[in-house]
N, C-alpha and C. Protein backbone atom coordinates (compact mmCIF):
# COMPACT_ATOMS: atom_id res chain seq x y z
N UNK A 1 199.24 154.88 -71.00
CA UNK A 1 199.70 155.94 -70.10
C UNK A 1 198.54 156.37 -69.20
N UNK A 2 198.84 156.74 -67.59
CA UNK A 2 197.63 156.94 -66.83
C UNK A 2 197.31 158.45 -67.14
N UNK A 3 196.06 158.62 -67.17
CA UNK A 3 195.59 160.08 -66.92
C UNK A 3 195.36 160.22 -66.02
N UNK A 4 195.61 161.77 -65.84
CA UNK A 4 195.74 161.86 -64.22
C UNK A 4 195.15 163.26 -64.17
N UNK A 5 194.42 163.50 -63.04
CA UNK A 5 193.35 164.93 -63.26
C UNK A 5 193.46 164.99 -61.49
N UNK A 6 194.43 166.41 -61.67
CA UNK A 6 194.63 167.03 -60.20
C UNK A 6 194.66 168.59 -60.49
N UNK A 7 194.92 169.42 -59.32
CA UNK A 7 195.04 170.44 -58.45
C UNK A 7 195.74 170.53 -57.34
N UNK A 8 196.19 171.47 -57.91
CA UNK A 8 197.37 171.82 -57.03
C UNK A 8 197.00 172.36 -55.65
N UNK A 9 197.20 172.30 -54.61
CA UNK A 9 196.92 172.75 -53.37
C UNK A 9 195.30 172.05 -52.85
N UNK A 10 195.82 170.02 -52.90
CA UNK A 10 194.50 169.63 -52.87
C UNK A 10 195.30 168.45 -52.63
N UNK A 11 193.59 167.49 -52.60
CA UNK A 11 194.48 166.31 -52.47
C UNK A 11 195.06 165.23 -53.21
N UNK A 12 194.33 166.02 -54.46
CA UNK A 12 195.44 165.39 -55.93
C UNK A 12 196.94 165.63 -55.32
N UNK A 13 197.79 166.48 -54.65
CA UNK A 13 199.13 166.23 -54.13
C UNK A 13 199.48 165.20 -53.75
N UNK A 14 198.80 163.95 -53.17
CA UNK A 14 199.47 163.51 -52.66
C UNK A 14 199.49 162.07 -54.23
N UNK A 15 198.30 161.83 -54.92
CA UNK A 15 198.43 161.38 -55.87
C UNK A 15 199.40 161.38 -56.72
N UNK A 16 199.73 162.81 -56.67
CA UNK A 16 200.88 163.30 -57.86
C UNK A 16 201.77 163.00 -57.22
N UNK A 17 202.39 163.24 -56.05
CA UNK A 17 203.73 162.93 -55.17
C UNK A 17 203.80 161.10 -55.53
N UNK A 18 202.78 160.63 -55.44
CA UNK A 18 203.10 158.90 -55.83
C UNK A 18 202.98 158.35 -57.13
N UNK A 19 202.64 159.18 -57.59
CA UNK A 19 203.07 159.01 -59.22
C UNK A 19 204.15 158.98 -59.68
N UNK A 20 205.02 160.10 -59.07
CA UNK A 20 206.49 160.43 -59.41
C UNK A 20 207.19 159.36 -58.78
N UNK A 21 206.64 158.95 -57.35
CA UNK A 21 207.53 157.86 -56.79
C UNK A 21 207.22 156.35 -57.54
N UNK A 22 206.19 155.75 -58.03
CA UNK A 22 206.08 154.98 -58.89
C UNK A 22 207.05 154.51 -60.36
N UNK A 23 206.89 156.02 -60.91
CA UNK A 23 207.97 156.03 -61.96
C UNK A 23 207.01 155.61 -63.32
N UNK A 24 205.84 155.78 -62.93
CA UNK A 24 204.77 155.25 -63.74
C UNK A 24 204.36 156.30 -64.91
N UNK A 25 204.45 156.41 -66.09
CA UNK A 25 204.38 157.39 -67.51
C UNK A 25 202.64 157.79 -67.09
N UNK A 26 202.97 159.10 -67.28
CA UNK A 26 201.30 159.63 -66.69
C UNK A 26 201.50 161.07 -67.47
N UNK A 27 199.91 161.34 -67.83
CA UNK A 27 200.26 163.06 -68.30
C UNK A 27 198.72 163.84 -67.22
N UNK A 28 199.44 164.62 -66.87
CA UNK A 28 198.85 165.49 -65.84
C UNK A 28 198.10 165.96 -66.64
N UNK A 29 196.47 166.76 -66.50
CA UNK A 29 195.62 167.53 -66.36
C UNK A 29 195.32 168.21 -65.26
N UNK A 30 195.56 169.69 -65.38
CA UNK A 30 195.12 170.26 -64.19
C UNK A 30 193.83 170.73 -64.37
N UNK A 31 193.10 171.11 -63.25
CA UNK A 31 191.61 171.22 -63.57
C UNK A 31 191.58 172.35 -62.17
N UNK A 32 191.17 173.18 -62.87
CA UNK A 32 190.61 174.44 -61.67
C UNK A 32 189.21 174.50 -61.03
N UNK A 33 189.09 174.07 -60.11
CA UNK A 33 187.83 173.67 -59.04
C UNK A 33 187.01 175.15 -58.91
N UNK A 34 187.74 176.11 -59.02
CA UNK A 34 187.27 177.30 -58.76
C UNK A 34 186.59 178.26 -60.54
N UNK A 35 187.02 177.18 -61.26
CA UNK A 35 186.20 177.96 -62.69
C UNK A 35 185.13 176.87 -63.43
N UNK A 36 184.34 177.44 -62.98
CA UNK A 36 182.82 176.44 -63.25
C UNK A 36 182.51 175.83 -64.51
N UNK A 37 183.54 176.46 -65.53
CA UNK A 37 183.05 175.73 -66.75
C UNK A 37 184.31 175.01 -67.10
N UNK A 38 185.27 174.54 -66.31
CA UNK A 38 186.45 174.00 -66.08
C UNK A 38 186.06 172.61 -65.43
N UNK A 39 185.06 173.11 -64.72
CA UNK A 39 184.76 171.87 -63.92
C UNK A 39 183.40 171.25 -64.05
N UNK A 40 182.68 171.93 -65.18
CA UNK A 40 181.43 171.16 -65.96
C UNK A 40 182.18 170.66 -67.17
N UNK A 41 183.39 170.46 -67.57
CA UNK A 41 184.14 169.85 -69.01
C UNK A 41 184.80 168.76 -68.26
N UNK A 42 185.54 169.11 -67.13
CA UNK A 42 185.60 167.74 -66.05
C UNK A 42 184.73 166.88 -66.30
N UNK A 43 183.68 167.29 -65.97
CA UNK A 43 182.36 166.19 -65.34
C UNK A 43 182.05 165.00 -66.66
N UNK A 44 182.25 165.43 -67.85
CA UNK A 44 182.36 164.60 -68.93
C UNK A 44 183.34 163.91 -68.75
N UNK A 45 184.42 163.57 -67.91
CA UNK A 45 185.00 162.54 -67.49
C UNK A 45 184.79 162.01 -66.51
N UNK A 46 184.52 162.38 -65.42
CA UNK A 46 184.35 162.07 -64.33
C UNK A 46 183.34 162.53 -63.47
N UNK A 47 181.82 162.19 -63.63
CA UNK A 47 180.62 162.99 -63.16
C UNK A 47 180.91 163.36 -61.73
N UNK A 48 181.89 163.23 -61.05
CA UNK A 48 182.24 163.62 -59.38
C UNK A 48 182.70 165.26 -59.63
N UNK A 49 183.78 165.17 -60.25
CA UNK A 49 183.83 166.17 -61.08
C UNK A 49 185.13 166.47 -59.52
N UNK A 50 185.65 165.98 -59.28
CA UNK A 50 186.56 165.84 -57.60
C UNK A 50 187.54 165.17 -58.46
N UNK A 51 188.99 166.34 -57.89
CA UNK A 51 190.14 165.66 -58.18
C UNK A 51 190.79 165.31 -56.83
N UNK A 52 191.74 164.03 -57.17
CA UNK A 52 192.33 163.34 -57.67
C UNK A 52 190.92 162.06 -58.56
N UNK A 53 191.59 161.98 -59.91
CA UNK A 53 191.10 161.32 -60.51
C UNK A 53 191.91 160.34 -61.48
N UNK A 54 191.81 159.19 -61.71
CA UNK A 54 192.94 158.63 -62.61
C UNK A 54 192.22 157.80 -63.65
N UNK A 55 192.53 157.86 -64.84
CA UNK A 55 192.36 156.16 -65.77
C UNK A 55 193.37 156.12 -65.83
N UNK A 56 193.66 154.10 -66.29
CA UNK A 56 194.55 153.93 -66.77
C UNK A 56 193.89 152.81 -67.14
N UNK A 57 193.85 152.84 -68.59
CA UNK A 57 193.20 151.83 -69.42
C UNK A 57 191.64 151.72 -69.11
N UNK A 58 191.02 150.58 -69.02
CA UNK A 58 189.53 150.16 -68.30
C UNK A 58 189.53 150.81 -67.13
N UNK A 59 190.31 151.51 -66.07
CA UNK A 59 190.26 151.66 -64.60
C UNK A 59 189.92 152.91 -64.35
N UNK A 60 189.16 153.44 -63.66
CA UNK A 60 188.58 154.46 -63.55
C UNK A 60 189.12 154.66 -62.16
N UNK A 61 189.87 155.86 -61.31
CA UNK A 61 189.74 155.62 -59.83
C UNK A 61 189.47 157.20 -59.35
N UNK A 62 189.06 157.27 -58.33
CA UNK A 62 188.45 158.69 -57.30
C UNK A 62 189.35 158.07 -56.20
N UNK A 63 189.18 159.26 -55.28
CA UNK A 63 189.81 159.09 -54.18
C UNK A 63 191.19 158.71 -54.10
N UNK A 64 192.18 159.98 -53.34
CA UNK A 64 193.57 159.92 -53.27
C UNK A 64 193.85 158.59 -52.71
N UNK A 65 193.46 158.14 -51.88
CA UNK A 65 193.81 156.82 -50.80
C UNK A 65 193.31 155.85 -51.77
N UNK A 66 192.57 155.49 -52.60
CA UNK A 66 192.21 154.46 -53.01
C UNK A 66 193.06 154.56 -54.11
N UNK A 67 193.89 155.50 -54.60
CA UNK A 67 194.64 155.39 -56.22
C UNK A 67 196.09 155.07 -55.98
N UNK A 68 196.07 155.73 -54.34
CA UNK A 68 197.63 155.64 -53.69
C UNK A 68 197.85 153.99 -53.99
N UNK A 69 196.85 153.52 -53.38
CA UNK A 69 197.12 152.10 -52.99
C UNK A 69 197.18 151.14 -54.24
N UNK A 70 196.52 151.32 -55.14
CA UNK A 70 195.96 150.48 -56.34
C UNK A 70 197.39 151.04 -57.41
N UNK A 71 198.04 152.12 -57.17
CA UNK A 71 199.32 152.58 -57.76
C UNK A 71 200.17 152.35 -57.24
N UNK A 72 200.60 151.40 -56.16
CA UNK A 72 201.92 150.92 -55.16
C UNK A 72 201.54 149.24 -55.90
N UNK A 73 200.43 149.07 -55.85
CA UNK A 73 200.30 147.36 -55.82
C UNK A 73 200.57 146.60 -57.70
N UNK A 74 199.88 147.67 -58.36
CA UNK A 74 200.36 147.86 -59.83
C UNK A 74 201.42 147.96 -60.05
N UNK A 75 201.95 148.86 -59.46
CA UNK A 75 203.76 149.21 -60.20
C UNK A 75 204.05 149.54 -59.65
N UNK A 76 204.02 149.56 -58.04
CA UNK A 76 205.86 149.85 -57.73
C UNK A 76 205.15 148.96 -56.04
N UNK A 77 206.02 147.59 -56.47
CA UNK A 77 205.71 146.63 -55.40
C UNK A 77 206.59 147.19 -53.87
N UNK A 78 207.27 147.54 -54.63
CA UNK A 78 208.40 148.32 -53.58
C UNK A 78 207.80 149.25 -52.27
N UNK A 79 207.02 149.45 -52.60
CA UNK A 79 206.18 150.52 -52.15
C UNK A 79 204.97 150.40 -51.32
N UNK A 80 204.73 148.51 -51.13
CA UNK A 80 203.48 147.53 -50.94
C UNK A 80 203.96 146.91 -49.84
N UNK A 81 203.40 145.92 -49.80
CA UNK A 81 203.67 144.84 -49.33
C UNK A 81 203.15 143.07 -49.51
N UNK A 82 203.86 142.29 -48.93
CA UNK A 82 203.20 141.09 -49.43
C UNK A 82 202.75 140.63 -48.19
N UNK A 83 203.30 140.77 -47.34
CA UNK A 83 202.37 140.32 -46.03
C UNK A 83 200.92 141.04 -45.81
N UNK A 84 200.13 139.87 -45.68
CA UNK A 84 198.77 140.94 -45.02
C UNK A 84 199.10 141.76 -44.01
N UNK A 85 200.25 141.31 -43.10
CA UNK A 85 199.95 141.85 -42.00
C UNK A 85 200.35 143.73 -42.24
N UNK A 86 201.28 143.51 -42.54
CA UNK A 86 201.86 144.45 -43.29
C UNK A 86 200.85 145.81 -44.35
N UNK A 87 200.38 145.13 -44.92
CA UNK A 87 199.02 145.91 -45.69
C UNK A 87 198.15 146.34 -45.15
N UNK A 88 197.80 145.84 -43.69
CA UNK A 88 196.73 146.05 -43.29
C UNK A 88 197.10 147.36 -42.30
N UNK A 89 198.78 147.29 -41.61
CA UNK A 89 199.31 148.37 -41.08
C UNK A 89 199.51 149.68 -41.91
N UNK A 90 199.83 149.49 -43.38
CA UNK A 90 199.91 150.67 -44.41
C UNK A 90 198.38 151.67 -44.40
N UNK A 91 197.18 150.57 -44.38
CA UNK A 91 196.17 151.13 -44.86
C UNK A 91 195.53 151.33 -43.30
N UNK A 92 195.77 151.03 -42.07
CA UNK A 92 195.46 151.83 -41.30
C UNK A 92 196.02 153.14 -40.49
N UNK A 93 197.43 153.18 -40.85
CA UNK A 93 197.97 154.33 -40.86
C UNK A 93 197.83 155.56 -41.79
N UNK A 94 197.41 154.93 -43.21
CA UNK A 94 196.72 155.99 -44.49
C UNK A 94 195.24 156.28 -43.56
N UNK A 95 194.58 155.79 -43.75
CA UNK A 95 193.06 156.10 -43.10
C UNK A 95 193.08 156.74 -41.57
N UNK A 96 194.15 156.52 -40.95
CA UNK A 96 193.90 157.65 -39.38
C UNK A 96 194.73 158.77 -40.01
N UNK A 97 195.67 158.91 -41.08
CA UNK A 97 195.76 160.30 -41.58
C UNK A 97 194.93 161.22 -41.76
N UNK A 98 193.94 160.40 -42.43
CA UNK A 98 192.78 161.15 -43.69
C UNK A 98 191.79 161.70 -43.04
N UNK A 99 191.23 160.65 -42.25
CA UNK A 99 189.98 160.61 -40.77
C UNK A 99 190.01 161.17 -39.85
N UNK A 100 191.19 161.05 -39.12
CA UNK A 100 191.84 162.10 -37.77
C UNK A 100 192.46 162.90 -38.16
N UNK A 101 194.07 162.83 -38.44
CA UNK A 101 194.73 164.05 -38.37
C UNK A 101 194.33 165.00 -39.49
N UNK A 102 193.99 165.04 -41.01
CA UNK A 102 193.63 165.81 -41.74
C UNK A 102 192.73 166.24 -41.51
N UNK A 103 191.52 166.62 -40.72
CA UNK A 103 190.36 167.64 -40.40
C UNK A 103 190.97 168.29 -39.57
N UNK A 104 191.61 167.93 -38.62
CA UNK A 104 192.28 168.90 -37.76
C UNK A 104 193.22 170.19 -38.44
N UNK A 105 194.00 169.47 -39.15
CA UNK A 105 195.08 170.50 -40.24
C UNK A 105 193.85 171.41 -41.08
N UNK A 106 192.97 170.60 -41.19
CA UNK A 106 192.47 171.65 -41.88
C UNK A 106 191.60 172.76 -41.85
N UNK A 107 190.95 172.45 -40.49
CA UNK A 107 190.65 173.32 -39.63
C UNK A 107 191.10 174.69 -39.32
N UNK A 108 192.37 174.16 -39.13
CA UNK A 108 193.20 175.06 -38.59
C UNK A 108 193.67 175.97 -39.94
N UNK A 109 193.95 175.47 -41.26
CA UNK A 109 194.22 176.45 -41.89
C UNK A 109 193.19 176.94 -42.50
N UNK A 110 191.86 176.50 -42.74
CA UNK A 110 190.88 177.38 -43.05
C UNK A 110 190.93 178.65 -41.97
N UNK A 111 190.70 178.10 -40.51
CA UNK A 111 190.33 179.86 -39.78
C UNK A 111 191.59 179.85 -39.16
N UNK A 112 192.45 179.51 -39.72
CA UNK A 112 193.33 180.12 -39.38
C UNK A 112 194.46 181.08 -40.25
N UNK A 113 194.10 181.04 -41.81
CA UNK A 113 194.81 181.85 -42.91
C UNK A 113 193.81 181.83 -43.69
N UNK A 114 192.72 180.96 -44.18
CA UNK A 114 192.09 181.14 -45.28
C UNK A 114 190.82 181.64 -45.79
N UNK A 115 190.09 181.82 -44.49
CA UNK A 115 188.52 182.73 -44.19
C UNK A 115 188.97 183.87 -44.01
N UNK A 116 188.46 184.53 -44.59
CA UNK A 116 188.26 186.19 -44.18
C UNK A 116 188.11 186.39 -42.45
N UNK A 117 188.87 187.86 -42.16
CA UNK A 117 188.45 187.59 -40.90
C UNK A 117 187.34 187.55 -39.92
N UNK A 118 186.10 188.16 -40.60
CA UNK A 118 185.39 187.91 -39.54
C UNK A 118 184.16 186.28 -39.89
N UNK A 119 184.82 185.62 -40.29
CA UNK A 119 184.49 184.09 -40.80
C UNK A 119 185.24 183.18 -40.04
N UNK A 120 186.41 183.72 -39.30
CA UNK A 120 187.75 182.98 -38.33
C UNK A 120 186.80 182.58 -37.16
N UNK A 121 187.33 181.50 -36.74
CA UNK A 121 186.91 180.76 -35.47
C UNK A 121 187.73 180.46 -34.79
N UNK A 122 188.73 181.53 -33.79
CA UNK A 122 189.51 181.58 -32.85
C UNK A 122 189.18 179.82 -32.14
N UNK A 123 187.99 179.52 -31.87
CA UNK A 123 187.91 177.92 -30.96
C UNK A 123 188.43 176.97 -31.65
N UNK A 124 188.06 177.08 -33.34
CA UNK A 124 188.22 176.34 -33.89
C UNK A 124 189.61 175.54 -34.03
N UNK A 125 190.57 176.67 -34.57
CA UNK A 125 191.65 176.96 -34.56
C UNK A 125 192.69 176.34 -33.19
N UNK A 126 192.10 176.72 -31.87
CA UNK A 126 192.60 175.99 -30.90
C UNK A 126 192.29 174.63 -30.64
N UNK A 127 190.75 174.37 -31.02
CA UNK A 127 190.46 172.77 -30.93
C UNK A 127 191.20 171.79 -31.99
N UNK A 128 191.43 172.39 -33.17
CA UNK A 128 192.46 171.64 -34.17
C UNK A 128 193.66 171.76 -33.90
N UNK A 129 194.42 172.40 -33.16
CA UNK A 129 195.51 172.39 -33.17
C UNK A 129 196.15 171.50 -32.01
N UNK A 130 195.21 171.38 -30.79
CA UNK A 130 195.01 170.47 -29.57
C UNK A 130 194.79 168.92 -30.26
N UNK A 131 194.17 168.87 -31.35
CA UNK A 131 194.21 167.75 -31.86
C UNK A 131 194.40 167.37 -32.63
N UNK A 132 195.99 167.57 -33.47
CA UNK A 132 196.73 167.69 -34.28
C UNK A 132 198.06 167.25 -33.59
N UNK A 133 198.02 168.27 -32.38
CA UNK A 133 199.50 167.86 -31.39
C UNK A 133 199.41 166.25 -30.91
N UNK A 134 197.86 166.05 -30.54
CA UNK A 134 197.60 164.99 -29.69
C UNK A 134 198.22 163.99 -30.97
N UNK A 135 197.54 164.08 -31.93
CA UNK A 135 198.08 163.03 -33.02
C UNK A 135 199.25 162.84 -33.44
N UNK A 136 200.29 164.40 -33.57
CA UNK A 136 201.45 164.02 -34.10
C UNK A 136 202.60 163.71 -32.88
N UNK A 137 201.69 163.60 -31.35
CA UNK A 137 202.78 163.05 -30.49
C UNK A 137 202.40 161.48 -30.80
N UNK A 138 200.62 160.59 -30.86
CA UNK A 138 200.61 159.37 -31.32
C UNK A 138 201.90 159.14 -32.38
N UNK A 139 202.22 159.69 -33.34
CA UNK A 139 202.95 159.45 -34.81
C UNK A 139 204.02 159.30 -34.15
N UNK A 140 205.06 160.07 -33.16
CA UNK A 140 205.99 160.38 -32.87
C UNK A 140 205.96 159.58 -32.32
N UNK A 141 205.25 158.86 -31.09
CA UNK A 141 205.49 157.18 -29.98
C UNK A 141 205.62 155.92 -31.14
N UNK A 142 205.31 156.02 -31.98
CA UNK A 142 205.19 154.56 -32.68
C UNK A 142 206.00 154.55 -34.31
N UNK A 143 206.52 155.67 -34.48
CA UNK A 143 207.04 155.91 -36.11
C UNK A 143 208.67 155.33 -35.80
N UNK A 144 209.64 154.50 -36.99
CA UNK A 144 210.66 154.38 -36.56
C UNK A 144 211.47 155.35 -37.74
N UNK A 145 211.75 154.93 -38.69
CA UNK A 145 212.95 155.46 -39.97
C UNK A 145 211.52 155.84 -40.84
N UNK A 146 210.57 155.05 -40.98
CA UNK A 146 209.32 155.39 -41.71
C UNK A 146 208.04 154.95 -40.75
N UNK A 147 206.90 154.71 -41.30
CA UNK A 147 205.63 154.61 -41.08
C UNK A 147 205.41 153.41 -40.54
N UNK A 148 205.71 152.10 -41.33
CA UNK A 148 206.01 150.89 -41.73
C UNK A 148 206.85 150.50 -41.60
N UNK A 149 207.42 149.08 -40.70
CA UNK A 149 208.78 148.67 -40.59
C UNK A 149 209.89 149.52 -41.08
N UNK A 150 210.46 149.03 -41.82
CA UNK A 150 212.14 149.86 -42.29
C UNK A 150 212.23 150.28 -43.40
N UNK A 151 210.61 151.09 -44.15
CA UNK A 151 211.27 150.98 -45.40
C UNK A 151 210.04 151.73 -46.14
N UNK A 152 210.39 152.45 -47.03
CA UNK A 152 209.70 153.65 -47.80
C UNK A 152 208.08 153.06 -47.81
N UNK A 153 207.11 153.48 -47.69
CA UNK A 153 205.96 152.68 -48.42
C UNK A 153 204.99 153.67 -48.47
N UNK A 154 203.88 152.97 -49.48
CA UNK A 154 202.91 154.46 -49.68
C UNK A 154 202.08 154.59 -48.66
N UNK A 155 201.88 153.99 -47.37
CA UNK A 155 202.08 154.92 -45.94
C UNK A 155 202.46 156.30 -45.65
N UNK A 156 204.07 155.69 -46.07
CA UNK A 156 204.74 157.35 -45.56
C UNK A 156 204.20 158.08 -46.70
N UNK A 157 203.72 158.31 -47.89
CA UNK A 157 203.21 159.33 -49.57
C UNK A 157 201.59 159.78 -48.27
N UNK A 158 201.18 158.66 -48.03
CA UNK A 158 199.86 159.17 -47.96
C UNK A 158 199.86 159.88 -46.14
N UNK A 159 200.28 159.52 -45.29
CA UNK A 159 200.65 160.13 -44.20
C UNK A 159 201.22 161.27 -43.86
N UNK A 160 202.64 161.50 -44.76
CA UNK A 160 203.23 162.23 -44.81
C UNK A 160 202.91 163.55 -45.58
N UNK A 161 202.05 163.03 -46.51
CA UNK A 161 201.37 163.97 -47.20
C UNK A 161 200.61 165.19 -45.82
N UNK A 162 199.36 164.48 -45.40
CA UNK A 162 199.13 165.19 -44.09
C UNK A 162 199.58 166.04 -43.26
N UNK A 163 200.84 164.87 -42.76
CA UNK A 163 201.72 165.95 -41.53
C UNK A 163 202.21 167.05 -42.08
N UNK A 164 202.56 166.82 -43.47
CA UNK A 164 202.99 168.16 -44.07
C UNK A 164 202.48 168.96 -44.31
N UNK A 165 200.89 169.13 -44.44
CA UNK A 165 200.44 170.03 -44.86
C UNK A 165 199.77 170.67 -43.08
N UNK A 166 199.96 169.63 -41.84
CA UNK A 166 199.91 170.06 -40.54
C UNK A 166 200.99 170.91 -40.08
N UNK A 167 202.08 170.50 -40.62
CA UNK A 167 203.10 171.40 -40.28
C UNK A 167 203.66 172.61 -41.19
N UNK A 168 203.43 172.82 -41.94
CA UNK A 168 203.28 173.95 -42.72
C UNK A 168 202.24 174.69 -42.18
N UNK A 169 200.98 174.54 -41.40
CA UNK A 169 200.16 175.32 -41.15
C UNK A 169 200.45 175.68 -39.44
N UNK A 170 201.54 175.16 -39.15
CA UNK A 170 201.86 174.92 -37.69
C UNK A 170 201.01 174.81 -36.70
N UNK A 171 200.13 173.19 -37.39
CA UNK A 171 198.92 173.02 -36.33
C UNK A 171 199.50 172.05 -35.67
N UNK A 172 200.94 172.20 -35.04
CA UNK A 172 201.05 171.05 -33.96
C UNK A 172 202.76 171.36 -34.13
N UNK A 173 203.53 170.85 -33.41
CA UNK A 173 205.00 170.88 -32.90
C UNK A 173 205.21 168.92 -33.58
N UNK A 174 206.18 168.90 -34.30
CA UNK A 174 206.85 167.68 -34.43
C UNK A 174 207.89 167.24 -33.30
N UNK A 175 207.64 165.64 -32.98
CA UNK A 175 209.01 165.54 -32.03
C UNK A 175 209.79 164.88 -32.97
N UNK A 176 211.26 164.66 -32.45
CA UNK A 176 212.19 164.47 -33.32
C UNK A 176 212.46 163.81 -34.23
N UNK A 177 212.03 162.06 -33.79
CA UNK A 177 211.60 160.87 -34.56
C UNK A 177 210.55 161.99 -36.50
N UNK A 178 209.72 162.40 -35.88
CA UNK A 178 208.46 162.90 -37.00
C UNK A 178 209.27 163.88 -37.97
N UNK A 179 209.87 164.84 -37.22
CA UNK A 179 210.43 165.54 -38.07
C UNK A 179 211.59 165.10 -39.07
N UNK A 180 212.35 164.33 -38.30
CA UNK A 180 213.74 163.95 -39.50
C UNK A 180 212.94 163.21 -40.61
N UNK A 181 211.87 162.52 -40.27
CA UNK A 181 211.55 161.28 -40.80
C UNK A 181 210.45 162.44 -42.17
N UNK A 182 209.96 163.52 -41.73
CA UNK A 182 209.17 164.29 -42.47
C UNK A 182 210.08 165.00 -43.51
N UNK A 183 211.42 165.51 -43.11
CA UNK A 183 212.48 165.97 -43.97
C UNK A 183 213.09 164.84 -44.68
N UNK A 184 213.26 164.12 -44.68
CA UNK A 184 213.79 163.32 -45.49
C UNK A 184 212.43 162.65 -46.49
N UNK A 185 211.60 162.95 -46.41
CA UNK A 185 210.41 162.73 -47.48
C UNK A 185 210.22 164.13 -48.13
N UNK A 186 210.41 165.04 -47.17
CA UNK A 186 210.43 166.49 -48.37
C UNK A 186 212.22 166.36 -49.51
N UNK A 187 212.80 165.71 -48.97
CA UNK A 187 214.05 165.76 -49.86
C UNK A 187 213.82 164.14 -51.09
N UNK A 188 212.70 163.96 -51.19
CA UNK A 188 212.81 162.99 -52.02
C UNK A 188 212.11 163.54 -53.61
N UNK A 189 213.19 163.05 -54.64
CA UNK A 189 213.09 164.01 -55.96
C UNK A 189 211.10 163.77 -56.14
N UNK A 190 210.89 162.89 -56.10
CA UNK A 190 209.16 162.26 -56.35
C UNK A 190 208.38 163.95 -55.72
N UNK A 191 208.44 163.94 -54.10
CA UNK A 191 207.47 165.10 -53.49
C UNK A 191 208.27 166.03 -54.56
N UNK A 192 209.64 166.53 -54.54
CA UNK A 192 210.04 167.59 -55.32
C UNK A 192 209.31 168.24 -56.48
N UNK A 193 209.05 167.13 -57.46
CA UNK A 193 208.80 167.04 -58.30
C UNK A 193 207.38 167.56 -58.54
N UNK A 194 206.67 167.32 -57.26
CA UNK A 194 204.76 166.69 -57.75
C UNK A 194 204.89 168.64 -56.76
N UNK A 195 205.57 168.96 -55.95
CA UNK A 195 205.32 170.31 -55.57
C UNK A 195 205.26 171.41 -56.22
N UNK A 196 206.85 170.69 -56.91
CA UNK A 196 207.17 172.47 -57.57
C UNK A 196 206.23 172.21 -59.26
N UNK A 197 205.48 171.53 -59.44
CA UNK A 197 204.77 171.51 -60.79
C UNK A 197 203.03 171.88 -60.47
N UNK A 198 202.83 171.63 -59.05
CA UNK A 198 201.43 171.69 -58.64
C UNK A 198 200.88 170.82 -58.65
């Protein structure tokens, strides 16, 4: 069974959201980043002491994007692909999530809800959100039913993860293509599941 060591309101979410979609037997550990001796009993597993973290058996993995992927190709092929060409489109659409659009989102909700106010950076706030829109109109020119040709993949877990947490912070306007395609990944039991548990 995988162990799995997340936090809720992080980027263990999007780990946990592909866990559930996997279907893969896992027992959660939550680990509070914010209680120091929570996260020096961590570190005896994992000297990063940074969640998302997984074993499963010999396998040790860090990093949401690297567990997303190594957990689609393991068990749930469905979710992969067999074409290179194909793989190589999953994992460059995961990585301009992570790289581009997620600093922007997050920008924006640090000074924009989560610093105290006189820690807020009114520029900041506008420069992320200018480039957040810019990105989720890119998403919106090139996205069809999903991320990836016609069909669920951990693209849309690890992408979608993002836009969601961009649009919840309303650092950018969805066009229509983004949005249906973003609601119908919030209505899937997997995100359901990995949200309402943390």
């Amino acid at each position: 069974m995988i162990q799995f060591y997340g936090a809720p309101m992080s980027s263990a979410s999007r780990t946990h959201w592909m866990l559930e979609e996997t279907g893969v037997a896992y027992d959660y550990h939550k680990v509070n980043p914010r209680d120091s001796a929570a996260v020096e009993e961590f570190r005896k597993i994992h000297p990063g002491g940074r969640v998302p973290f997984i074993i499963d058996g010999d396998v040790r993995l860090q990093e949401s994007i690297a567990i997303n992927f190594y957990l689609a190709e393991k068990y749930a092929p469905q979710l992969w692909a067999t074409a290179i060409e194909d793989r190589a489109r999953m994992i460059s659409w995961s990585v301009w999530a992570m790289t581009n659009l997620q600093p922007h989102a997050l920008d924006v909700m640090r000074h924009g809800l989560l610093l105290p106010a006189e820690q807020r950076r009114p520029q900041v706030v506008e420069d992320g959100k200018k480039g957040c829109q810019r990105l989720a109109d890119e998403l919106e020119g090139a996205i069809g039913n999903f991320v990836v040709d016609d069909k669920l993949s951990v693209a849309d877990i690890n992408v979608g993860s993002v836009m969601n947490l961009a649009d919840r912070v309303q650092a950018c306007k969805l066009g229509p293509k983004t949005k249906a395609w973003l609601a119908a990944l919030r209505e899937r039991p997997g995100y359901k599941t990995a949200t309402s548990s943390g």
